[in-house]
N, C-alpha and C. Protein backbone atom coordinates (compact mmCIF):
# COMPACT_ATOMS: atom_id res chain seq x y z
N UNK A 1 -26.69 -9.43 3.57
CA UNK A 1 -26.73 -8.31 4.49
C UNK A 1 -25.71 -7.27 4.04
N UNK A 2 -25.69 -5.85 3.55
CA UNK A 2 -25.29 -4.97 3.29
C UNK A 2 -24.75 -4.56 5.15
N UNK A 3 -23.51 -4.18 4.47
CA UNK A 3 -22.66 -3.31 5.40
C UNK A 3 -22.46 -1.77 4.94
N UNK A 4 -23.00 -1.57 6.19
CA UNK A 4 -23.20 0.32 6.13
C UNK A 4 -21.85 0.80 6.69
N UNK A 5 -21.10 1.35 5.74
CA UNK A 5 -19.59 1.89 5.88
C UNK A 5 -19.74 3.65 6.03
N UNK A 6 -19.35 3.89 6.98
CA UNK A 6 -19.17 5.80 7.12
C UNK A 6 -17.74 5.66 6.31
N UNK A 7 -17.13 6.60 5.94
CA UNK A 7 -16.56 7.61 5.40
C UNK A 7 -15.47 7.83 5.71
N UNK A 8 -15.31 7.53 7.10
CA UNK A 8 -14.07 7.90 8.05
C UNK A 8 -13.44 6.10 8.35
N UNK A 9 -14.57 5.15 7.95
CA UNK A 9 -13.84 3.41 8.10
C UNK A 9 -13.10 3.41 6.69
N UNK A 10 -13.23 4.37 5.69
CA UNK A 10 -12.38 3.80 4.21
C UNK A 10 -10.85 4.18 4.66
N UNK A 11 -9.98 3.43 3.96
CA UNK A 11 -9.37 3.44 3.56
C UNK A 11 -8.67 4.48 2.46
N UNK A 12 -9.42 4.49 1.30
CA UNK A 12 -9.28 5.01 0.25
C UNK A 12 -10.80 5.33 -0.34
N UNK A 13 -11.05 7.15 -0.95
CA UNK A 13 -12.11 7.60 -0.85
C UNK A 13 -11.94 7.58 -2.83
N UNK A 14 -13.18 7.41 -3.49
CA UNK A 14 -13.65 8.00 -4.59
C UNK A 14 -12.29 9.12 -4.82
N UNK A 15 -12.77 10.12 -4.37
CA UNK A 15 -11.26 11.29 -4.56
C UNK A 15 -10.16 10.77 -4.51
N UNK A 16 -9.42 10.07 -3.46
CA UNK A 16 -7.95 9.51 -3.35
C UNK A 16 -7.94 8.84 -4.92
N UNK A 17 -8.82 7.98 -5.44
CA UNK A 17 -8.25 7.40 -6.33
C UNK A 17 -8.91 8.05 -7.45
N UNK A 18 -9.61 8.67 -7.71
CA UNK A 18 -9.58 9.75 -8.84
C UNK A 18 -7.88 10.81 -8.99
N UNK A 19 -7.42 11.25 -7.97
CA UNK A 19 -6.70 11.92 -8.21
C UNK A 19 -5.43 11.30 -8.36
N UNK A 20 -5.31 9.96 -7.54
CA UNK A 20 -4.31 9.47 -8.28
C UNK A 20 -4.47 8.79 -9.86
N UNK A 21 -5.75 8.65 -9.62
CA UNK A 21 -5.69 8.32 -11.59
C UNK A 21 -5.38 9.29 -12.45
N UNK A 22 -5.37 10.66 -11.70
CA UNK A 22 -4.79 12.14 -12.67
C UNK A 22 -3.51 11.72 -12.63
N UNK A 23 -2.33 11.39 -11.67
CA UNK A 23 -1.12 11.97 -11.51
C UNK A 23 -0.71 11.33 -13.03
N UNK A 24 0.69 12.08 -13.37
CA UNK A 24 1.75 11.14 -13.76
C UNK A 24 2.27 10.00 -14.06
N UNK A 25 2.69 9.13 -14.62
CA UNK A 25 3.33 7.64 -14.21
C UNK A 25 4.85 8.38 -13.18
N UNK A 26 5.67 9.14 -13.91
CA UNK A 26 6.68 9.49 -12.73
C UNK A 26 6.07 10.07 -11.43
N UNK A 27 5.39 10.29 -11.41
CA UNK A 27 4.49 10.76 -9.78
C UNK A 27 3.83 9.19 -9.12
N UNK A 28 3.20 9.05 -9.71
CA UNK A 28 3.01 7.43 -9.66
C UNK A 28 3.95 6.42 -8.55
N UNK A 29 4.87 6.25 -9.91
CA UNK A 29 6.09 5.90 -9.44
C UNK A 29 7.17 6.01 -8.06
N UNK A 30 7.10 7.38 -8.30
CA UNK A 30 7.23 8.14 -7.00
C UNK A 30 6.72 7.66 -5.40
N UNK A 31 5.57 8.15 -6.26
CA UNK A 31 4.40 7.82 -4.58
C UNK A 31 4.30 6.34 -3.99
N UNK A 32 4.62 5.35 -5.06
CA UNK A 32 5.01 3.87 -4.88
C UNK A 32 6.36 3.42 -4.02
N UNK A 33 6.72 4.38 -4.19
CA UNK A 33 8.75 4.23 -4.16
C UNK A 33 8.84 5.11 -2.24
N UNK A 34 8.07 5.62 -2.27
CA UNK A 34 7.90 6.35 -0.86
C UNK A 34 6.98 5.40 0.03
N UNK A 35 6.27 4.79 -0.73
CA UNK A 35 5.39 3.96 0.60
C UNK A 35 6.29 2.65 0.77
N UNK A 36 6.97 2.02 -0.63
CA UNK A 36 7.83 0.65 -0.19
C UNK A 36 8.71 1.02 0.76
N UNK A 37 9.04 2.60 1.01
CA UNK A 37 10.68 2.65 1.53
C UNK A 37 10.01 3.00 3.41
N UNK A 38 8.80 3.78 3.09
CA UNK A 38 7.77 3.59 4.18
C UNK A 38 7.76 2.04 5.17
N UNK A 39 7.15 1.33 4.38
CA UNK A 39 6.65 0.15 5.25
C UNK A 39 8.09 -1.01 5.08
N UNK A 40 9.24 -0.52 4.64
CA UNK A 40 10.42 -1.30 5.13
C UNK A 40 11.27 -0.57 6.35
N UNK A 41 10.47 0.70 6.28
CA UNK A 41 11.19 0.96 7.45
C UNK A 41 10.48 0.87 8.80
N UNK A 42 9.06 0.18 8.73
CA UNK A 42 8.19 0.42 9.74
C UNK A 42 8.33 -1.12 9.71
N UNK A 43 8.63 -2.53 8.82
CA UNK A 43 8.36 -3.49 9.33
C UNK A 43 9.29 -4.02 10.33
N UNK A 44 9.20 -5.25 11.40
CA UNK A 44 9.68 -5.55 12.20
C UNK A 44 10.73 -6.56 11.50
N UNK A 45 11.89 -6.52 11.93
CA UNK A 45 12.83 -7.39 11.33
C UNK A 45 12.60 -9.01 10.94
N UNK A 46 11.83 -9.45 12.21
CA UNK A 46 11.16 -10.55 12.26
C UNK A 46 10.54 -10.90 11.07
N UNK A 47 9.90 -9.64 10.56
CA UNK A 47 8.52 -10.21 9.53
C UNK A 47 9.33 -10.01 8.08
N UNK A 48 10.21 -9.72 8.32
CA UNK A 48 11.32 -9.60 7.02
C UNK A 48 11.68 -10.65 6.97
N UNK A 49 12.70 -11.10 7.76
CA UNK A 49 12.65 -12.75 7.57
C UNK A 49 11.92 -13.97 7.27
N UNK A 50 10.74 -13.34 7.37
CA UNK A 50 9.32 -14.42 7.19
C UNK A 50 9.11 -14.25 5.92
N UNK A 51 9.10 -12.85 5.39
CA UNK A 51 8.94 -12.56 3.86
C UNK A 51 9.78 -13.35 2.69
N UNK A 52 11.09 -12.91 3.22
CA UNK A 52 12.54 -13.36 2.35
C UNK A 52 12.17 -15.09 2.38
N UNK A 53 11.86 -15.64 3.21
CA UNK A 53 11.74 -17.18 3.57
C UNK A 53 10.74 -17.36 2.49
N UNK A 54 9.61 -16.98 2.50
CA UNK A 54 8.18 -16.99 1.55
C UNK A 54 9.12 -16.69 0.12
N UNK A 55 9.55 -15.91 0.26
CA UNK A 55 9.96 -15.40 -1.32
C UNK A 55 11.05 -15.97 -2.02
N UNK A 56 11.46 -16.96 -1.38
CA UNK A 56 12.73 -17.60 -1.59
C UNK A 56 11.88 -19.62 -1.96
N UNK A 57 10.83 -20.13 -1.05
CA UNK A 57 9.56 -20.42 -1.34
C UNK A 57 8.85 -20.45 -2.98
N UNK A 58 8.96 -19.22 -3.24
CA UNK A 58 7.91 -18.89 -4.56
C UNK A 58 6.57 -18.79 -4.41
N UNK A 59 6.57 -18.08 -3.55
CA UNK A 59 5.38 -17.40 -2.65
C UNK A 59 5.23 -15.60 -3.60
């Protein structure tokens, strides 16, 4: 059974990743370095601890 996806359920469009396949590696880089510093500042302390635990693990 095929799932019929609109346009507005993606995530990431044909364009988003065409144009990041144009950038840079230092733009790249960049744009990597802004979303890690992003979602450490949006995660809950809790789930940091769960991470560090996993990663300490060899997870």
């Amino acid at each position: 059974m095929k799932r019929n996806k609109r346009k507005s359920d993606e995530i990431f469009n044909l364009d988003d990743i065409k144009a990041y396949m144009r950038m840079s590696a230092k733009d790249k880089l960049c744009w990597l370095e802004r979303a890690v510093k992003f979602l450490h500042k949006i995660t809950p302390a809790e789930n940091k601890e769960i991470w560090e635990k996993l990663k300490e693990r060899g997870f």
